[in-house]
PDB file of N, CA and C in Angstrom:
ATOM      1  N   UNK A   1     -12.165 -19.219   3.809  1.00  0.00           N
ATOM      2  CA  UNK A   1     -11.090 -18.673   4.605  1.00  0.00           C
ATOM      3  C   UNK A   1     -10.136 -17.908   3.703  1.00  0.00           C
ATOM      4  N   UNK A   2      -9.436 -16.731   4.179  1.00  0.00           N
ATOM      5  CA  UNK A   2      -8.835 -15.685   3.323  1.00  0.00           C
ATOM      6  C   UNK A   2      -7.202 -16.575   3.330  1.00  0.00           C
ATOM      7  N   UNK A   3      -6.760 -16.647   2.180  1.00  0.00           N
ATOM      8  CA  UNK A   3      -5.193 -17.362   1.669  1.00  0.00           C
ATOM      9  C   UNK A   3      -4.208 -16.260   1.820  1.00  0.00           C
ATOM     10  N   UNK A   4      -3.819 -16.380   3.183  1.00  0.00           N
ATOM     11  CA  UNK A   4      -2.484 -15.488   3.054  1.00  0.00           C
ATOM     12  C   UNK A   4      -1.142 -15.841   2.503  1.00  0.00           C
ATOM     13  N   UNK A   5      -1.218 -16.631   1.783  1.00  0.00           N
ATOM     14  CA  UNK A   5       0.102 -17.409   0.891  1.00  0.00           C
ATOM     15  C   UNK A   5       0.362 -16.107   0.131  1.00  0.00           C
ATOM     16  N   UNK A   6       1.589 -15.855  -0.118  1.00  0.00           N
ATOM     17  CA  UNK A   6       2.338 -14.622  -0.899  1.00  0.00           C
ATOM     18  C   UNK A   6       2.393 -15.320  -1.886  1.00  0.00           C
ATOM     19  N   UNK A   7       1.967 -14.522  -3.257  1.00  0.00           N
ATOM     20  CA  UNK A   7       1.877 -14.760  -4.412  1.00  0.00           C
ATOM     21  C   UNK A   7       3.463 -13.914  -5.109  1.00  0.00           C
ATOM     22  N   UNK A   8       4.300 -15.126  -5.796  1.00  0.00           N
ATOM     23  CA  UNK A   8       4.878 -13.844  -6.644  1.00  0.00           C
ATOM     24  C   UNK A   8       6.330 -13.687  -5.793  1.00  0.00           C
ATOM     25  N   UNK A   9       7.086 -13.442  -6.603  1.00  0.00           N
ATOM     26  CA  UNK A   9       8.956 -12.882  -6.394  1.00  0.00           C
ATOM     27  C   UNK A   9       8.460 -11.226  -5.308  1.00  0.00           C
ATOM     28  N   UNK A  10       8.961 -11.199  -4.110  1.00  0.00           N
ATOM     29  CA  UNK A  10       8.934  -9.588  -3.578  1.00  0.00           C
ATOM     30  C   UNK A  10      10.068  -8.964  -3.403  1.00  0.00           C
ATOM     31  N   UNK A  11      10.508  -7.977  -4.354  1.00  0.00           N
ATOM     32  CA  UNK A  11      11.292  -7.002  -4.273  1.00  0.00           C
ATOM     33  C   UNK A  11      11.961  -6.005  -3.307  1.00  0.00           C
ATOM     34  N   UNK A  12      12.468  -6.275  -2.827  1.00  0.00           N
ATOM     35  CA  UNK A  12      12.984  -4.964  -2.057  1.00  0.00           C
ATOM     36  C   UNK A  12      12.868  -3.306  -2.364  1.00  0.00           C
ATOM     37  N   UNK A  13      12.373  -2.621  -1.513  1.00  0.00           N
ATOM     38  CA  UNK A  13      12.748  -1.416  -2.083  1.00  0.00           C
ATOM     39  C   UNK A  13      12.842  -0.338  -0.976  1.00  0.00           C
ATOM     40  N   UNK A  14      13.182   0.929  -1.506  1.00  0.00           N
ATOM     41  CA  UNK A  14      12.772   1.835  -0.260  1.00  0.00           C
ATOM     42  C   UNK A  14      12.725   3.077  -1.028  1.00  0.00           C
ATOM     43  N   UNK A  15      11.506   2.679  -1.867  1.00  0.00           N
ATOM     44  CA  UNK A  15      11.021   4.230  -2.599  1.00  0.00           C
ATOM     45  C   UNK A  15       9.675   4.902  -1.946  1.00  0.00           C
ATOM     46  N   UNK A  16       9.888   6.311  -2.458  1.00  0.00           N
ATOM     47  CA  UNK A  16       8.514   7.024  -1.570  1.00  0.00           C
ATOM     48  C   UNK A  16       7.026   6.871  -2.523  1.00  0.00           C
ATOM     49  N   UNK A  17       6.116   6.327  -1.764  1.00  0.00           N
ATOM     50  CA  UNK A  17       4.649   6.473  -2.359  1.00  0.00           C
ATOM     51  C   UNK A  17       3.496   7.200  -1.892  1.00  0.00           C
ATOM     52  N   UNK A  18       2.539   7.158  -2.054  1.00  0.00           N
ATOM     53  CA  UNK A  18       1.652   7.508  -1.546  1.00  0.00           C
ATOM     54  C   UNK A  18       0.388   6.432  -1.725  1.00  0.00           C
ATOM     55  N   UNK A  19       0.110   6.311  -0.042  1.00  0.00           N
ATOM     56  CA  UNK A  19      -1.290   5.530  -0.068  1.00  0.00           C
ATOM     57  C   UNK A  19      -2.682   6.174   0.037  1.00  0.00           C
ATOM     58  N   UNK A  20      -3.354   5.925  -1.215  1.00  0.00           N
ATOM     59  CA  UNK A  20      -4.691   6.676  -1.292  1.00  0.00           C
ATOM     60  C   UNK A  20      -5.755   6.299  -0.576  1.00  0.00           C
ATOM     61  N   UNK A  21      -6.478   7.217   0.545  1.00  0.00           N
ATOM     62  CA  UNK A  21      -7.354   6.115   1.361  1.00  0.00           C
ATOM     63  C   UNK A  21      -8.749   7.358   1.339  1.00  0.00           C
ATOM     64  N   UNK A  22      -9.358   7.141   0.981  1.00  0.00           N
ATOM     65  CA  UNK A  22     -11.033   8.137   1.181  1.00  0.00           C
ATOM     66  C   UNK A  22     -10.660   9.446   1.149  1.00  0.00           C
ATOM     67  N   UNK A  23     -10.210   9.409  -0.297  1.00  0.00           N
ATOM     68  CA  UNK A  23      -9.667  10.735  -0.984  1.00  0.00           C
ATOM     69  C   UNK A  23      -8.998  12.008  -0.462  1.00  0.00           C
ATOM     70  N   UNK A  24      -8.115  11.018   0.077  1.00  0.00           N
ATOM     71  CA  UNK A  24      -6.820  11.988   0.978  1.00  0.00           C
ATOM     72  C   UNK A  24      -5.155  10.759   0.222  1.00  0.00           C
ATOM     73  N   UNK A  25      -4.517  11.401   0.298  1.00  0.00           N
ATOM     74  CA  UNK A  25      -2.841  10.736  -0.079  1.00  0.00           C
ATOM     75  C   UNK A  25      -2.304  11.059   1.933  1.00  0.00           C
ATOM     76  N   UNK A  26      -1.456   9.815   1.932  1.00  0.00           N
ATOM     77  CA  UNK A  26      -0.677   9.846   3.084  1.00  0.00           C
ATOM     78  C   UNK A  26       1.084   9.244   2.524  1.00  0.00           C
ATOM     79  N   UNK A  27       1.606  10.021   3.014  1.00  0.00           N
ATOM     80  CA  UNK A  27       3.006   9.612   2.273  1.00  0.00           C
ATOM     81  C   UNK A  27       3.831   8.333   2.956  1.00  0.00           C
ATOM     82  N   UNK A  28       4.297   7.633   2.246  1.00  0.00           N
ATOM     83  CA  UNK A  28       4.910   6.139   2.650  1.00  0.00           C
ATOM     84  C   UNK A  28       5.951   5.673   2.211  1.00  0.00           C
ATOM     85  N   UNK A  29       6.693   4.705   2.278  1.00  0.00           N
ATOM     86  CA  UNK A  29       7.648   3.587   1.639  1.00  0.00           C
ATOM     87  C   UNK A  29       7.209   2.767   1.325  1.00  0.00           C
ATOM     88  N   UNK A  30       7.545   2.298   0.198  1.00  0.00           N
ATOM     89  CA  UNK A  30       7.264   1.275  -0.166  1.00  0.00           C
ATOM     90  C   UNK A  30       8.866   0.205   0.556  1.00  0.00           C
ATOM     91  N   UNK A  31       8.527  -0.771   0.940  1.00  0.00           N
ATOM     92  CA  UNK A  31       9.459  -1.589   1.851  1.00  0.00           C
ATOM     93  C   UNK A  31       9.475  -3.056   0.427  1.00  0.00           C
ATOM     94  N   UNK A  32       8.828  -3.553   0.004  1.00  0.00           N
ATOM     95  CA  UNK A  32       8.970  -4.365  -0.807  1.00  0.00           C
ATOM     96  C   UNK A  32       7.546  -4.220  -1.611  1.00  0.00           C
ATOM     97  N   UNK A  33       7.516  -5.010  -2.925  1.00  0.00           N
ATOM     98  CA  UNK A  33       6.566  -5.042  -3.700  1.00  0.00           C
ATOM     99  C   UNK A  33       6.617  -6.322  -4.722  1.00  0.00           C
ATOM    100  N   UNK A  34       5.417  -7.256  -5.349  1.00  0.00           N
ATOM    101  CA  UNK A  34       5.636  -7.854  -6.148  1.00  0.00           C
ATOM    102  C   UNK A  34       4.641  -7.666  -6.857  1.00  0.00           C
ATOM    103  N   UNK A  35       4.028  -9.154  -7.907  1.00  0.00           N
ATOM    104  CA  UNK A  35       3.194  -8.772  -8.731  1.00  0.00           C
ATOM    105  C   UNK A  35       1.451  -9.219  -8.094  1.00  0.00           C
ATOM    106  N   UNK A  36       1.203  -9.513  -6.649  1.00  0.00           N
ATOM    107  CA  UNK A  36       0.069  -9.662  -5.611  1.00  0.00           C
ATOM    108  C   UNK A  36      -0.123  -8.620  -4.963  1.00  0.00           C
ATOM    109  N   UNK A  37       0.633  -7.581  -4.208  1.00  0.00           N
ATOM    110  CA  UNK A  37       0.898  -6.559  -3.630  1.00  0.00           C
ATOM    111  C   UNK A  37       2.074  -5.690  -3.186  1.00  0.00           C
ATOM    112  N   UNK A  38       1.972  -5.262  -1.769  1.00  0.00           N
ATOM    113  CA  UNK A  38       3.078  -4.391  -1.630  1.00  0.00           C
ATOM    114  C   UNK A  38       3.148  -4.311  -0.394  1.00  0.00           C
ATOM    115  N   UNK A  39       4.146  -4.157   0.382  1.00  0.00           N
ATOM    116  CA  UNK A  39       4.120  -3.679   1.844  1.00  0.00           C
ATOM    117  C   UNK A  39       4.777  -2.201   1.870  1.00  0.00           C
ATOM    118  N   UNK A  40       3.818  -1.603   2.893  1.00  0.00           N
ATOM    119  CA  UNK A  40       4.463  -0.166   2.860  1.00  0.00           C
ATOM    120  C   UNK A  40       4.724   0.522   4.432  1.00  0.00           C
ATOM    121  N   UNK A  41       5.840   1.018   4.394  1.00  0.00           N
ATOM    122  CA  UNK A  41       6.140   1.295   5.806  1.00  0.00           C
ATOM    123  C   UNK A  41       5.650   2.957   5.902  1.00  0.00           C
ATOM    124  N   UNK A  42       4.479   3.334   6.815  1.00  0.00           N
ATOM    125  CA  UNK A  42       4.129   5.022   7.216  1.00  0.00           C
ATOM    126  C   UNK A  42       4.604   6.125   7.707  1.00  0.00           C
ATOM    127  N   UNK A  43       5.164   6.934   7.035  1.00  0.00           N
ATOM    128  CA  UNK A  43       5.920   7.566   7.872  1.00  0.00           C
ATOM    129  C   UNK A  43       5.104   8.935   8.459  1.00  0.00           C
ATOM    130  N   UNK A  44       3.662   8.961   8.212  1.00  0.00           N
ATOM    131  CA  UNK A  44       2.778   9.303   8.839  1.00  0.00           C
ATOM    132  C   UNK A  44       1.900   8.856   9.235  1.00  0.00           C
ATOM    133  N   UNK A  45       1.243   8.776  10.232  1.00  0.00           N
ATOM    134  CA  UNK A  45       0.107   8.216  10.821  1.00  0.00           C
ATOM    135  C   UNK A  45      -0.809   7.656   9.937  1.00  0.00           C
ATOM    136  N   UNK A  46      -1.655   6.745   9.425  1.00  0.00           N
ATOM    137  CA  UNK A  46      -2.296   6.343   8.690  1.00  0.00           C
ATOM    138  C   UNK A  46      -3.516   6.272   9.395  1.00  0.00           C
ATOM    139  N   UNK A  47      -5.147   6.689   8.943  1.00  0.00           N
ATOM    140  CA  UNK A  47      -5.648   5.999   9.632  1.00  0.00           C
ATOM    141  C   UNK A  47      -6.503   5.213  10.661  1.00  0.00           C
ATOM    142  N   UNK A  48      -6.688   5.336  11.384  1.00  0.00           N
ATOM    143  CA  UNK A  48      -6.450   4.399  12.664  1.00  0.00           C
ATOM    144  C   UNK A  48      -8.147   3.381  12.156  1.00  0.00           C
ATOM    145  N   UNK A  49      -9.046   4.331  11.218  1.00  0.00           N
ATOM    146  CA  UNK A  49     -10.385   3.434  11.118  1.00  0.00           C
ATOM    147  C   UNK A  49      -9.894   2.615   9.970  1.00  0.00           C
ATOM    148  N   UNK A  50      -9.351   2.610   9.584  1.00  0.00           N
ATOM    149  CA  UNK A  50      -8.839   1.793   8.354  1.00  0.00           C
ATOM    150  C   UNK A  50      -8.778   0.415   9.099  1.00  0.00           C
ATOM    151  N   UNK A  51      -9.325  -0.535   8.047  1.00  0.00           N
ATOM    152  CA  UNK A  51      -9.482  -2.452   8.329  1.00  0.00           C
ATOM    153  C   UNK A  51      -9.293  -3.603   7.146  1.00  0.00           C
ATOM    154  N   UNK A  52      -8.581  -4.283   7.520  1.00  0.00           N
ATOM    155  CA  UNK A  52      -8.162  -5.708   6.783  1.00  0.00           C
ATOM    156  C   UNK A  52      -9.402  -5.403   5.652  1.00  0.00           C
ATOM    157  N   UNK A  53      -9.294  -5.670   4.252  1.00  0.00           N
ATOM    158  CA  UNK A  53     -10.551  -5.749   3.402  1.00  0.00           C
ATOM    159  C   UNK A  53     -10.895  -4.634   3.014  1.00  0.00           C
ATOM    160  N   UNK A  54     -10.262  -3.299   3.525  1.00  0.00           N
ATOM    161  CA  UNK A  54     -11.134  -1.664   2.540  1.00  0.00           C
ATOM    162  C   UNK A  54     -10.232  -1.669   1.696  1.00  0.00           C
ATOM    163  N   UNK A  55     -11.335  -1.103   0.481  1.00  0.00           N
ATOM    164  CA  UNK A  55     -10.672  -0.719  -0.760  1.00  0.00           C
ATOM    165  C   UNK A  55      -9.608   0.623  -0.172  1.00  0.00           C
ATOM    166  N   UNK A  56      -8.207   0.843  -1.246  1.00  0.00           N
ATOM    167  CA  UNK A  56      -7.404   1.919  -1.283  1.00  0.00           C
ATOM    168  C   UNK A  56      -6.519   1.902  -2.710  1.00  0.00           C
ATOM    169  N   UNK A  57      -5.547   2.661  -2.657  1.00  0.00           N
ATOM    170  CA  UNK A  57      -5.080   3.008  -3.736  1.00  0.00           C
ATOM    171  C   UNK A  57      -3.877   3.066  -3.128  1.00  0.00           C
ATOM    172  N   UNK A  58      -2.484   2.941  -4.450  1.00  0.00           N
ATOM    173  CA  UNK A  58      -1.148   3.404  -4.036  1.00  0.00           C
ATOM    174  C   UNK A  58      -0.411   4.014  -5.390  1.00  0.00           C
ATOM    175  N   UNK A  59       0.197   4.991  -5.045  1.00  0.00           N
ATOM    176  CA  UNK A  59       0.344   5.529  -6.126  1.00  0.00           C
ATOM    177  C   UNK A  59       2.411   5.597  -5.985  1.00  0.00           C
ATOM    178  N   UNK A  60       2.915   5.299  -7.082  1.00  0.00           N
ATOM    179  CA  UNK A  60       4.468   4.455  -6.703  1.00  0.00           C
ATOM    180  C   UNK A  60       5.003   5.978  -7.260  1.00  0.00           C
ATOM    181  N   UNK A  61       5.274   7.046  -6.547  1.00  0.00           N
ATOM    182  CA  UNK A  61       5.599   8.257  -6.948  1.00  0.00           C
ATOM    183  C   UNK A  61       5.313   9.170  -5.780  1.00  0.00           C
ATOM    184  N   UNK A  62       5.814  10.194  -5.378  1.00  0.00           N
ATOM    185  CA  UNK A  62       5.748  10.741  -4.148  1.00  0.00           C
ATOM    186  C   UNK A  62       4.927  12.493  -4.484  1.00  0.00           C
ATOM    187  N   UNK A  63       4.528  12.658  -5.530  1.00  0.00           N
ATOM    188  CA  UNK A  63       3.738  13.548  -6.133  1.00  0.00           C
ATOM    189  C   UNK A  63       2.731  13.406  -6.923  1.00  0.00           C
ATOM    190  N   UNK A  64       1.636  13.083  -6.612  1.00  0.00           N
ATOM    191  CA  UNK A  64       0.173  12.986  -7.380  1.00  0.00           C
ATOM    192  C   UNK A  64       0.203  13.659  -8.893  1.00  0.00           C
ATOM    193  N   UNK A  65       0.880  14.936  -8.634  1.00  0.00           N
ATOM    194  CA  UNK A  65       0.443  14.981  -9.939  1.00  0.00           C
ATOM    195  C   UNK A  65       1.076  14.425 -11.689  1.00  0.00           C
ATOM    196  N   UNK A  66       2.248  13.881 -10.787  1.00  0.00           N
ATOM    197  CA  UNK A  66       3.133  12.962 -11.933  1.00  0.00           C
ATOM    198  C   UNK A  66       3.227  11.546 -12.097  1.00  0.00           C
ATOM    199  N   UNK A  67       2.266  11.167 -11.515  1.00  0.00           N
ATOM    200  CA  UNK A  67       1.934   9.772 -11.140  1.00  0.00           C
ATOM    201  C   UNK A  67       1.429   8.996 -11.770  1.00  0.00           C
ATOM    202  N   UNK A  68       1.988   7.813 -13.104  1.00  0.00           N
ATOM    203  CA  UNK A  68       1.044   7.659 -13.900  1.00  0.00           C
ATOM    204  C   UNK A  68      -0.311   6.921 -14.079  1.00  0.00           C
ATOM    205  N   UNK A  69      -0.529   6.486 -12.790  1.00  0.00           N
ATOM    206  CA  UNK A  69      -2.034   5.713 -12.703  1.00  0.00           C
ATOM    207  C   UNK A  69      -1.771   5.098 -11.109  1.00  0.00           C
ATOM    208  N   UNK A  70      -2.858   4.787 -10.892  1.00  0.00           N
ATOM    209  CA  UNK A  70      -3.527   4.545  -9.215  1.00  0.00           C
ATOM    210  C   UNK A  70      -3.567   2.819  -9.539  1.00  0.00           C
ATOM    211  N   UNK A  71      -2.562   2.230  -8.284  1.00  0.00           N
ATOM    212  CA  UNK A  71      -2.800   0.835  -7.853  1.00  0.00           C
ATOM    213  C   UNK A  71      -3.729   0.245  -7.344  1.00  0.00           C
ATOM    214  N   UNK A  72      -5.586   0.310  -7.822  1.00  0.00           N
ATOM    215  CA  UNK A  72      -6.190  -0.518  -7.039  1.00  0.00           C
ATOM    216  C   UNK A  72      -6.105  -1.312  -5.853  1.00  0.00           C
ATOM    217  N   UNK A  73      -6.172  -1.426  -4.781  1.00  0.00           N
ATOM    218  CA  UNK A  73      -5.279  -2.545  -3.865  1.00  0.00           C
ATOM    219  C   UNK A  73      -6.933  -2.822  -2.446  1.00  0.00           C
ATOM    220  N   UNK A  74      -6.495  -3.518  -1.738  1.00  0.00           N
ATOM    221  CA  UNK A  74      -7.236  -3.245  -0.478  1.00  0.00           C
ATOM    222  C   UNK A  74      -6.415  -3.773   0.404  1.00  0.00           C
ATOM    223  N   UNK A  75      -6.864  -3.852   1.446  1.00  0.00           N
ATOM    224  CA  UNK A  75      -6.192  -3.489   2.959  1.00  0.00           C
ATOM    225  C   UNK A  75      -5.666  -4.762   3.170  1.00  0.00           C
ATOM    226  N   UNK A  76      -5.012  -5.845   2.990  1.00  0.00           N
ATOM    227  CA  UNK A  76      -4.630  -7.265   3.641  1.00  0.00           C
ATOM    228  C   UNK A  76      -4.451  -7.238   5.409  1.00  0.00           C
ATOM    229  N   UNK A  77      -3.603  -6.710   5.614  1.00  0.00           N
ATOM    230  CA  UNK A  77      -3.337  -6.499   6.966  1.00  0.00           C
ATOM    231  C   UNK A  77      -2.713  -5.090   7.281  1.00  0.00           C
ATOM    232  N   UNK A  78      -2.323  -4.819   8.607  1.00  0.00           N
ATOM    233  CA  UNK A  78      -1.446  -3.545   8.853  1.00  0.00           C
ATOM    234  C   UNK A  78      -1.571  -3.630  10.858  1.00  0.00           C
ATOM    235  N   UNK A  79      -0.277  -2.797  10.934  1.00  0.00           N
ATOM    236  CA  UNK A  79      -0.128  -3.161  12.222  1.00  0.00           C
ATOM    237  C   UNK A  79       0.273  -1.564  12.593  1.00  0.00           C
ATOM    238  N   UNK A  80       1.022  -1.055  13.729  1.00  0.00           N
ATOM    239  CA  UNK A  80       1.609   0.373  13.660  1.00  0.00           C
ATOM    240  C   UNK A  80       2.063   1.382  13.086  1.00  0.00           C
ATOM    241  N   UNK A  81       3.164   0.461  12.090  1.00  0.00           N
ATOM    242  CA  UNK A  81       3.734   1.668  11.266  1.00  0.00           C
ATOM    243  C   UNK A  81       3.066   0.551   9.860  1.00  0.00           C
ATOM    244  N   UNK A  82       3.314  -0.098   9.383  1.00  0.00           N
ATOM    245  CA  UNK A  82       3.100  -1.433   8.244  1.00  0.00           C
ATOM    246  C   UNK A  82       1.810  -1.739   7.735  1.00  0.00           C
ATOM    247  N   UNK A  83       1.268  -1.455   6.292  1.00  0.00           N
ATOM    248  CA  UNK A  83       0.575  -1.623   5.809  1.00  0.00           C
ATOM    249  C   UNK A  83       0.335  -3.045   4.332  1.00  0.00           C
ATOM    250  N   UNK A  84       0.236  -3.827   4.471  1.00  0.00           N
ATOM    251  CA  UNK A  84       0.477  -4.696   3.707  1.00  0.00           C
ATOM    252  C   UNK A  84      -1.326  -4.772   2.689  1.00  0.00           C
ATOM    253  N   UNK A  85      -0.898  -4.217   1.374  1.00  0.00           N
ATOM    254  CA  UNK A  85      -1.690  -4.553   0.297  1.00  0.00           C
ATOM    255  C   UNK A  85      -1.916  -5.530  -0.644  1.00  0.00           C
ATOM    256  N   UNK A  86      -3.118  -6.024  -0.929  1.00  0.00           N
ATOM    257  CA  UNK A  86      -3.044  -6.583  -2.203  1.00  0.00           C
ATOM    258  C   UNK A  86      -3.769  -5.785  -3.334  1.00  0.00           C
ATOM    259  N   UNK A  87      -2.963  -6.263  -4.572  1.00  0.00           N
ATOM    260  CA  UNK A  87      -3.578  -5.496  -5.942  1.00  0.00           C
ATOM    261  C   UNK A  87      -4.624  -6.350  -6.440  1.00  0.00           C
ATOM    262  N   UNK A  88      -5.694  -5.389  -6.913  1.00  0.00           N
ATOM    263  CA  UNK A  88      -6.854  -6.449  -7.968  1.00  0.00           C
ATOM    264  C   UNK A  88      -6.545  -6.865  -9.178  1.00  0.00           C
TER     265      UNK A  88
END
């Protein structure tokens, strides 16, 4: 059975990211983050085939090309606007 126990101190935040999903960027918030994952609020549509368990990426910078490395993560949950990740 999958342990949804939150691992880890979660931060507050409300910086812009980008979530990497089948080599497209969609722009986001990051709403909080610790050292297990991140929750991110969409301020574009994300989506809709996306499911609990796919690999993605998040990149904590709102421009790819200054970004200094890609967050491994996959899908934990997500609901309308809310995407909740964990990191590998």
């Amino acid at each position: 059975m999958y342990d949804v126990t939150r691992h880890g101190l979660r931060v507050s935040c409300s910086d812009k990211c980008l979530l990497v999903y089948d080599g497209k960027n969609y722009p986001c918030i990051l709403e909080n983050i610790s050292i297990s994952g991140a929750l991110l609020i969409c301020t574009d549509p994300f989506p809709k085939r996306m499911n609990a368990g796919e690999i993605c990426g998040l990149l904590l910078c709102s421009d790819p090309t200054v970004c200094p490395g890609e967050y491994k993560s996959k899908v934990a949950r997500h609901d309308a606007s809310k995407i909740a990740l964990q990191f590998f």
